[in-house]
C-alpha atoms as a PDB file:
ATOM      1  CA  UNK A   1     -67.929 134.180 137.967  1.00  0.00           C
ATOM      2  CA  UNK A   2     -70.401 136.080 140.447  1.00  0.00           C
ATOM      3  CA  UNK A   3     -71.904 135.201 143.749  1.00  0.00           C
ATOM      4  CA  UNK A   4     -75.425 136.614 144.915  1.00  0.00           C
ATOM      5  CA  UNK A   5     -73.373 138.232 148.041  1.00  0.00           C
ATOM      6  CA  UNK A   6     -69.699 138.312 148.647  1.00  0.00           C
ATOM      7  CA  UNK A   7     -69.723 136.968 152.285  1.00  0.00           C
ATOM      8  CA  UNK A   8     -71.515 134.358 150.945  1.00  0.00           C
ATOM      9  CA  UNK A   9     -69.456 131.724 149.608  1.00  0.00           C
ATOM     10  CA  UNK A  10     -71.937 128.618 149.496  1.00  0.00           C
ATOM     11  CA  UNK A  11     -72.780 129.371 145.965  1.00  0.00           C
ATOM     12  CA  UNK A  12     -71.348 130.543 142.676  1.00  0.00           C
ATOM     13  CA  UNK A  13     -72.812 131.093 138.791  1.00  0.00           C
ATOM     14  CA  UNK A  14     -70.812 131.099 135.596  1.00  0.00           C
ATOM     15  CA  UNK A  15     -73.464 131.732 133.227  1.00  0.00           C
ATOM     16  CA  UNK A  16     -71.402 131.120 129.639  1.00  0.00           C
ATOM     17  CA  UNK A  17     -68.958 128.167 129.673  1.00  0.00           C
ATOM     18  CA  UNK A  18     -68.429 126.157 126.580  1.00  0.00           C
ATOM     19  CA  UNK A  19     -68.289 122.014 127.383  1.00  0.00           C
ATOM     20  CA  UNK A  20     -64.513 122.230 126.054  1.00  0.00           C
ATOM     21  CA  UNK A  21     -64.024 125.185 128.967  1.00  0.00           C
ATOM     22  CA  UNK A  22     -65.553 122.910 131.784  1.00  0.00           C
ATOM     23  CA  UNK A  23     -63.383 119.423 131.195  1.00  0.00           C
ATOM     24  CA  UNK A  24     -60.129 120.679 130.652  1.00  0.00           C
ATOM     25  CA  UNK A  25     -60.576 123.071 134.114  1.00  0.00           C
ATOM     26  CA  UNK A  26     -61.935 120.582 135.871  1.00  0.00           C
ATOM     27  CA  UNK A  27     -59.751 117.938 138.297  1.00  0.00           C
ATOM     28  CA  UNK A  28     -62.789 115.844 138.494  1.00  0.00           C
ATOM     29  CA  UNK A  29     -66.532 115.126 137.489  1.00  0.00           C
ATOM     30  CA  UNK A  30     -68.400 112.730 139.059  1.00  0.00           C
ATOM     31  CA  UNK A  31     -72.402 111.396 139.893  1.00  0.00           C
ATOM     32  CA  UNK A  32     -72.371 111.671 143.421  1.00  0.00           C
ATOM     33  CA  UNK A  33     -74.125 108.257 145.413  1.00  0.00           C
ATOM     34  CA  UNK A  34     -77.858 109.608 145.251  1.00  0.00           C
ATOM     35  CA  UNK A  35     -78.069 110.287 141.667  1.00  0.00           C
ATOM     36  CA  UNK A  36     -80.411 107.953 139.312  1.00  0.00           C
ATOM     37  CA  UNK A  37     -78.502 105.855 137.261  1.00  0.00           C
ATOM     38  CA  UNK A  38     -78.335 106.360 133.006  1.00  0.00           C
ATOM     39  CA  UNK A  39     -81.431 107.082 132.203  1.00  0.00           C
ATOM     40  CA  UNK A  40     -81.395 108.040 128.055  1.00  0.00           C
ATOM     41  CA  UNK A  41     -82.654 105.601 125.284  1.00  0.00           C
ATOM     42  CA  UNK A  42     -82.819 106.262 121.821  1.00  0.00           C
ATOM     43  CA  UNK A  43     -85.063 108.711 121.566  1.00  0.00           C
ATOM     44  CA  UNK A  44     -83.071 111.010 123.866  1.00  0.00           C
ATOM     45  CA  UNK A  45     -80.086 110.039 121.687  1.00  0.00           C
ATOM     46  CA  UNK A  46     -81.764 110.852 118.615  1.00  0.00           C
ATOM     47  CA  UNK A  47     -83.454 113.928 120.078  1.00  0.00           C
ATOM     48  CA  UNK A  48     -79.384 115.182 121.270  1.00  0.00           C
ATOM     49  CA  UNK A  49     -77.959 114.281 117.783  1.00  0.00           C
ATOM     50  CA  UNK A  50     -81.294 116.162 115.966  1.00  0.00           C
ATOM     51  CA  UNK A  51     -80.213 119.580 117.520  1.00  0.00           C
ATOM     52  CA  UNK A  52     -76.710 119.300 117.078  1.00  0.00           C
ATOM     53  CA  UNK A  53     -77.448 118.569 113.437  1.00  0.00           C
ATOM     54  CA  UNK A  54     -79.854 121.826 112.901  1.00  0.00           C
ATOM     55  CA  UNK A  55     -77.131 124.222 113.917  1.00  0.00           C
ATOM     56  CA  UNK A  56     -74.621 124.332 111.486  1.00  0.00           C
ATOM     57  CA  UNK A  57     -72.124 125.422 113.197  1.00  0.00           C
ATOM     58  CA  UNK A  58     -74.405 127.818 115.176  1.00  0.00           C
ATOM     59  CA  UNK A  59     -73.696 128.622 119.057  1.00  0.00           C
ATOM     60  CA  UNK A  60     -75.498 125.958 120.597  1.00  0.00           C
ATOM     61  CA  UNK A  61     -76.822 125.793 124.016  1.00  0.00           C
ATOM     62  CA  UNK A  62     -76.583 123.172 126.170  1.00  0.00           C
ATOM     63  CA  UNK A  63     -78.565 123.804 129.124  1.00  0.00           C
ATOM     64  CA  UNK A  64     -77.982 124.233 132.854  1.00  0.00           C
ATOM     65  CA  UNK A  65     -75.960 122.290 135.109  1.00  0.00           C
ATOM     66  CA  UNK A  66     -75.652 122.473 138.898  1.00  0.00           C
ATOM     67  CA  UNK A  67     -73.207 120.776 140.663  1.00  0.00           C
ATOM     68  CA  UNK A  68     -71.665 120.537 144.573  1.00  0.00           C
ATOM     69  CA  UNK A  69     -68.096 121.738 144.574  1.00  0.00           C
ATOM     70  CA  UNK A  70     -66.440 119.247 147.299  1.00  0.00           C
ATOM     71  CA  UNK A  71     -62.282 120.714 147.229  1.00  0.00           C
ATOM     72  CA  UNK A  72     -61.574 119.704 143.603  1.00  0.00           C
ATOM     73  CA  UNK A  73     -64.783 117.708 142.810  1.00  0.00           C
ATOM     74  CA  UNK A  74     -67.440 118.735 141.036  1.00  0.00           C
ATOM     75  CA  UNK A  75     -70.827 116.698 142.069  1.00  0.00           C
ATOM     76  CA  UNK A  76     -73.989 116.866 139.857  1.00  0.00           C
ATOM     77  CA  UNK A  77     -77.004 117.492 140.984  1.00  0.00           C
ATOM     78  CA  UNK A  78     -78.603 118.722 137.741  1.00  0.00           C
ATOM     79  CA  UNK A  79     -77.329 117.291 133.744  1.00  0.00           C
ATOM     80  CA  UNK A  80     -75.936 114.501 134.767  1.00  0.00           C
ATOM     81  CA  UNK A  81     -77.599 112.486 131.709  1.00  0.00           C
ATOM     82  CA  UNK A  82     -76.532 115.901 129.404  1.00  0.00           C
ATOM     83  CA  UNK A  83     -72.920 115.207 130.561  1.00  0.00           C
ATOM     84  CA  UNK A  84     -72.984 111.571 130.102  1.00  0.00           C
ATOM     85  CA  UNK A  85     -74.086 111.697 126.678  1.00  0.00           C
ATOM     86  CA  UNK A  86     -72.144 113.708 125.938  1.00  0.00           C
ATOM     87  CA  UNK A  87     -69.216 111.609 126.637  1.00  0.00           C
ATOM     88  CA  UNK A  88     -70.776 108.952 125.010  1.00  0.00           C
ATOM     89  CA  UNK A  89     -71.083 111.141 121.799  1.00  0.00           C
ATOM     90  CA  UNK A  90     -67.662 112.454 121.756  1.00  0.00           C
ATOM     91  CA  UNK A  91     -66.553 108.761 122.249  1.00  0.00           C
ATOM     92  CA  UNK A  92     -68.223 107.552 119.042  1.00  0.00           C
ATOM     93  CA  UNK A  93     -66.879 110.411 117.240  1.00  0.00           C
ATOM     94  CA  UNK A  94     -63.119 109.513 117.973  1.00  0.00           C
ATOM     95  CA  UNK A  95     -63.979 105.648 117.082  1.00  0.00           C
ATOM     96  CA  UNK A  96     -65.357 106.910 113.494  1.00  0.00           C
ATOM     97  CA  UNK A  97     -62.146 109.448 112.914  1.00  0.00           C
ATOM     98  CA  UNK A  98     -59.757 107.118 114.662  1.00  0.00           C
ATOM     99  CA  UNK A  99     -61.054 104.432 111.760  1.00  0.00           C
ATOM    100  CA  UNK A 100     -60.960 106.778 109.077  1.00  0.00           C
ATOM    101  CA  UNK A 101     -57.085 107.797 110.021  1.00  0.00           C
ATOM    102  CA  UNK A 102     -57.420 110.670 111.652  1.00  0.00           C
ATOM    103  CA  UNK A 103     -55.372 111.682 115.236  1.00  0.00           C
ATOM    104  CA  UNK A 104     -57.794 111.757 118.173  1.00  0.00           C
ATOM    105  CA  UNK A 105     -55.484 112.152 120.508  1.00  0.00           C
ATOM    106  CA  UNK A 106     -56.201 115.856 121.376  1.00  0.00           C
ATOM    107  CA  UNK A 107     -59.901 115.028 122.168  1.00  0.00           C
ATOM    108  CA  UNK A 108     -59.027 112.037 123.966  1.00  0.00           C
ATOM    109  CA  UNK A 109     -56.976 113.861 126.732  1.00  0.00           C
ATOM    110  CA  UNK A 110     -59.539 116.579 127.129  1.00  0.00           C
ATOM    111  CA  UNK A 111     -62.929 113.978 127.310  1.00  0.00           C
ATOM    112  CA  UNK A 112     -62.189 110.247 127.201  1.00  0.00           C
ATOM    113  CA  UNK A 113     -60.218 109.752 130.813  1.00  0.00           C
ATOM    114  CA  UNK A 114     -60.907 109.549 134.210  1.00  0.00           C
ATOM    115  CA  UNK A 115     -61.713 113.007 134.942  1.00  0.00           C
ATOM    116  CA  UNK A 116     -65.679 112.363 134.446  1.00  0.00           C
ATOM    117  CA  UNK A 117     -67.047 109.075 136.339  1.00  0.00           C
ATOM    118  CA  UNK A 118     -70.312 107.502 136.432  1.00  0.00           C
ATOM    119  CA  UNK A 119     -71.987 105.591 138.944  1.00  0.00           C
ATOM    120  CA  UNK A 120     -70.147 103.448 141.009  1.00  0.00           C
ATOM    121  CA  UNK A 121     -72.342 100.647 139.518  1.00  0.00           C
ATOM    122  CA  UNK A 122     -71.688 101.282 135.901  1.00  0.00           C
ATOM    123  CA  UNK A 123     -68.466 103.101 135.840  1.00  0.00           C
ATOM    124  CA  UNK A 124     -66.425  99.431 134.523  1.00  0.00           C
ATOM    125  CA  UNK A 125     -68.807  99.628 131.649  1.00  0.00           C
ATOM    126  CA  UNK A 126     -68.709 103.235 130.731  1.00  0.00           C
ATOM    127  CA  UNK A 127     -65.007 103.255 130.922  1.00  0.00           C
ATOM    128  CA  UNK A 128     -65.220  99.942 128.157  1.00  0.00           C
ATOM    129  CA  UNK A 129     -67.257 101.677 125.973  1.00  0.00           C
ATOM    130  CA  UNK A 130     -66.321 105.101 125.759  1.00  0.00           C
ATOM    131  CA  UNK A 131     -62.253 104.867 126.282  1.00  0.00           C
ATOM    132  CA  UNK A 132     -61.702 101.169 124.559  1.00  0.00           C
ATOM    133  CA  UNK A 133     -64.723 101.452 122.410  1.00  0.00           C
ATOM    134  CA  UNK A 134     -66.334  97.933 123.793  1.00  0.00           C
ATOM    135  CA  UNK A 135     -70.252  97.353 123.211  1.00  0.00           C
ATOM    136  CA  UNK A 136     -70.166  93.620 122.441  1.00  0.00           C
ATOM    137  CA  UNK A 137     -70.528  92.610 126.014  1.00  0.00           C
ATOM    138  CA  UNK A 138     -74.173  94.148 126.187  1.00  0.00           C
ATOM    139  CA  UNK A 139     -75.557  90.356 127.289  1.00  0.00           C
ATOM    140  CA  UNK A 140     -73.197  90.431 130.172  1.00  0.00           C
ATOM    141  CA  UNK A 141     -74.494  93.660 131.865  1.00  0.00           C
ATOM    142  CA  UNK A 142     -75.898  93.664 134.828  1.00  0.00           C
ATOM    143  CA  UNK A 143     -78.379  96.251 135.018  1.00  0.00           C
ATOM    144  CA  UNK A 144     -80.604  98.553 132.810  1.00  0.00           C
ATOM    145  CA  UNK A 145     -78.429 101.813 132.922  1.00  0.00           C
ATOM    146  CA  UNK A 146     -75.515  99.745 131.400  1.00  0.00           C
ATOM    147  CA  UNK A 147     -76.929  98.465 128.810  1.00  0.00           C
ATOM    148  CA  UNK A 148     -78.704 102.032 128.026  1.00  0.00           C
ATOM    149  CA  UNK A 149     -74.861 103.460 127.863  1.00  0.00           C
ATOM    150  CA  UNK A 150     -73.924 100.541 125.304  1.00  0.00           C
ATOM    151  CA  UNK A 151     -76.855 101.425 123.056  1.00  0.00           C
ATOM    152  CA  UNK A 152     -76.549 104.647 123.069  1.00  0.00           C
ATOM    153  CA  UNK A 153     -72.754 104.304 121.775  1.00  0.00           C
ATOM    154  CA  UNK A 154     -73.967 102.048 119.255  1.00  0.00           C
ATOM    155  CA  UNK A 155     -76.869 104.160 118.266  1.00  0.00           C
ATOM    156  CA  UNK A 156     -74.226 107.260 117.995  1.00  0.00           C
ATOM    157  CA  UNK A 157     -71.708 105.347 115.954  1.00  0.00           C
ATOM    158  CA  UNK A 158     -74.295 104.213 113.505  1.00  0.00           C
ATOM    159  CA  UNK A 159     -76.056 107.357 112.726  1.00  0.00           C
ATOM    160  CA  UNK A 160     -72.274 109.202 112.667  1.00  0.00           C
ATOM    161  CA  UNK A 161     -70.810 106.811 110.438  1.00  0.00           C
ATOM    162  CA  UNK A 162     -73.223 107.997 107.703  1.00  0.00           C
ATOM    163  CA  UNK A 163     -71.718 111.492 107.838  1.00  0.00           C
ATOM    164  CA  UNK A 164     -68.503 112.844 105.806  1.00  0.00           C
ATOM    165  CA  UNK A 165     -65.107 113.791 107.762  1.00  0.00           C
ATOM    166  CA  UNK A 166     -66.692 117.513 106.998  1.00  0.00           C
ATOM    167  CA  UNK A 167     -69.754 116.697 108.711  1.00  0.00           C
ATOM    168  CA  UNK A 168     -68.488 115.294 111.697  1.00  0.00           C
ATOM    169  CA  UNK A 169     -65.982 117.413 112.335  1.00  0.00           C
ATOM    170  CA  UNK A 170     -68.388 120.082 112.207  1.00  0.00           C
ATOM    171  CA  UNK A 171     -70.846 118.361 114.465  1.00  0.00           C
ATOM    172  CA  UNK A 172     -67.646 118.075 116.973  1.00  0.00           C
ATOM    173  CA  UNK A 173     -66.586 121.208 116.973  1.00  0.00           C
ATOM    174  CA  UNK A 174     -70.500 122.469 117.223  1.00  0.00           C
ATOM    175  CA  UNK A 175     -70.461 120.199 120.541  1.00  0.00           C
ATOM    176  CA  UNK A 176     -67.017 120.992 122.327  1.00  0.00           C
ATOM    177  CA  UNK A 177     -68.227 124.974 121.793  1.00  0.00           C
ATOM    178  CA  UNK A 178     -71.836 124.526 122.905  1.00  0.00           C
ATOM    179  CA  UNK A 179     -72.324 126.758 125.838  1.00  0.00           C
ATOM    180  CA  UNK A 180     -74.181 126.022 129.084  1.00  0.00           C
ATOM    181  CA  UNK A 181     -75.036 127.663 132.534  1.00  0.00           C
ATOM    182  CA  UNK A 182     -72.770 126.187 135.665  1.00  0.00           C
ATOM    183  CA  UNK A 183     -74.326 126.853 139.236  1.00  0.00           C
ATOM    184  CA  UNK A 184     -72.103 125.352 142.227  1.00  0.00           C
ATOM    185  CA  UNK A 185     -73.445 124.961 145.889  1.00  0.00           C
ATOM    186  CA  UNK A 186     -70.313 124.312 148.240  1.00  0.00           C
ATOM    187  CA  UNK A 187     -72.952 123.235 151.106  1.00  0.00           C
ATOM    188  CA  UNK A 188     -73.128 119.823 150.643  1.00  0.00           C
ATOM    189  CA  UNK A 189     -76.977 119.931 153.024  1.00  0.00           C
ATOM    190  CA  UNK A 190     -78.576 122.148 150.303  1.00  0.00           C
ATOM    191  CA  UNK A 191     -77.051 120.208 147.228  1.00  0.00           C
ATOM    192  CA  UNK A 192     -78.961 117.257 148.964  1.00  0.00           C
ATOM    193  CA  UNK A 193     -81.886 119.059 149.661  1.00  0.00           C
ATOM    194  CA  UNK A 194     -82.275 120.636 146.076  1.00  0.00           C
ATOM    195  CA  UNK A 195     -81.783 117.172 144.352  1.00  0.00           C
ATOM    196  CA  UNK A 196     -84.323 115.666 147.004  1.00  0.00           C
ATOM    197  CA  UNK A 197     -86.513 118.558 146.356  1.00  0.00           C
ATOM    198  CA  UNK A 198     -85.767 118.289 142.111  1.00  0.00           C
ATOM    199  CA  UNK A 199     -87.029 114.830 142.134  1.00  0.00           C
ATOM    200  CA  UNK A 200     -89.651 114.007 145.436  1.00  0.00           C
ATOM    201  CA  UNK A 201     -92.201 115.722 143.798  1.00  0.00           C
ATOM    202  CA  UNK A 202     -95.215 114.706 142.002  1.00  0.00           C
ATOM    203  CA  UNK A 203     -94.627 116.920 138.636  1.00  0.00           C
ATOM    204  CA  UNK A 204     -90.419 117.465 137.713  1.00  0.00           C
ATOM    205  CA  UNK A 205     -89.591 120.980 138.458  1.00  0.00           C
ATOM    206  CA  UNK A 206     -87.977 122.671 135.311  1.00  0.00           C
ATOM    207  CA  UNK A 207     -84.409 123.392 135.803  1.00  0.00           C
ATOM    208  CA  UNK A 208     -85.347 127.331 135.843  1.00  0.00           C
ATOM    209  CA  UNK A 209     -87.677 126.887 138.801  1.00  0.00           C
ATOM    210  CA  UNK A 210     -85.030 124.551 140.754  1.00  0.00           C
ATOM    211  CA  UNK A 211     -82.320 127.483 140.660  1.00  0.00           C
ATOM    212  CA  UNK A 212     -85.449 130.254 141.008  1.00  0.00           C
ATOM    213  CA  UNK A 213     -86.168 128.642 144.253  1.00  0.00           C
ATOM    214  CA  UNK A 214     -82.348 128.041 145.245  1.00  0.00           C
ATOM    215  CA  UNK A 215     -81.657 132.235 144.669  1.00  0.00           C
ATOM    216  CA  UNK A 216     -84.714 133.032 145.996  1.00  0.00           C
ATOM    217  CA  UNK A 217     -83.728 130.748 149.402  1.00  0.00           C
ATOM    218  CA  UNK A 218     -80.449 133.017 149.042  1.00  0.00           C
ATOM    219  CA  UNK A 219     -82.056 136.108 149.027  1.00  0.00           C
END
């Protein structure tokens, strides 16, 4: 963990932390009130489950995430539908190895509990679907983004069931290891400004020019 300047406390990089590294040290993950809702349809889904395919048990990269550390809460600003989909993934997985006999316990303690929360809004549904595993009351949802977190389960579990235990095990393991880049802003103005600045604009900033301009605002 390094800062830009050690009097300066207001923001903090880790740039290697595998997925498996972030949810078991972290208290709690959540979408803080301004975020867009679940935004990912299938060809998100099928783009995530693609890459995790091709690498074979490769190191595989997940991207960047920024968040706002608030005491013990971690906020995010940037990958919150990475993060979510990822839940949504792992979820599937246990359903598939739960029905084929297999203990899921361990990987339900580390991923499938409270400590990551959607939306307010959707945060009943996601909880069905990815700790009880229940997608049949799609017709009963009452907006878009839930109904985009039910199909994605379903799209997961029916491309995963066609794999071997091997397979999936493999693909799980490629997933909990997959590395990514953590940024956290303690100032909760510049958190709000960033994702206001991410998202207000006419053409989406890439997530390298969002933290360029955040260190270069440091400097």
């Amino acid at each position: 963990m390094v800062t830009p300047n050690d009097n300066d406390q207001t923001y903090k990089i880790n740039i290697n932390t595998k997925i498996s590294q972030l949810f078991v040290n972290s208290s709690k993950i959540r979408i803080p009130s301004y975020q867009r809702a679940y935004s990912w349809e299938e060809k998100q889904c099928s783009q995530f489950l693609d890459d995790l395919l091709e690498q074979r048990s490769k190191q595989y990269y997940l991207g960047q995430i920024l968040f706002e550390k608030d005491g013990d809460t971690l906020f995010i600003i940037d990958g919150q539908q990475r993060l979510t989909t990822t839940i949504i993934f792992i979820s599937a997985i246990t359903k598939i190895l739960s029905t084929r006999g297999y203990n899921t316990e361990e990987i339900r303690k580390v991923y499938l509990t409270n400590i990551f929360k959607t939306i307010d809004d959707d945060q009943v549904i996601f909880k069905r679907v990815t700790q009880k595993h229940h997608t049949l009351m799609i017709e009963n949802t009452e907006t878009i983004s839930q109904r985009r977190i039910i199909k994605s389960f379903t799209f997961f579990e029916k491309k995963l069931k066609e794999l071997d235990i091997e397979r999936l095990k493999e693909i799980q393991n490629t997933l909990e290891n997959s590395s990514v880049s953590t940024f956290y802003i303690t100032n909760k103005i510049e958190a709000t400004q960033i994702f206001e600045y991410q998202n207000n604009r006419g053409k989406e900033l890439s997530r390298f020019e969002i933290i360029k301009a955040y260190l270069m605002h440091q400097i």
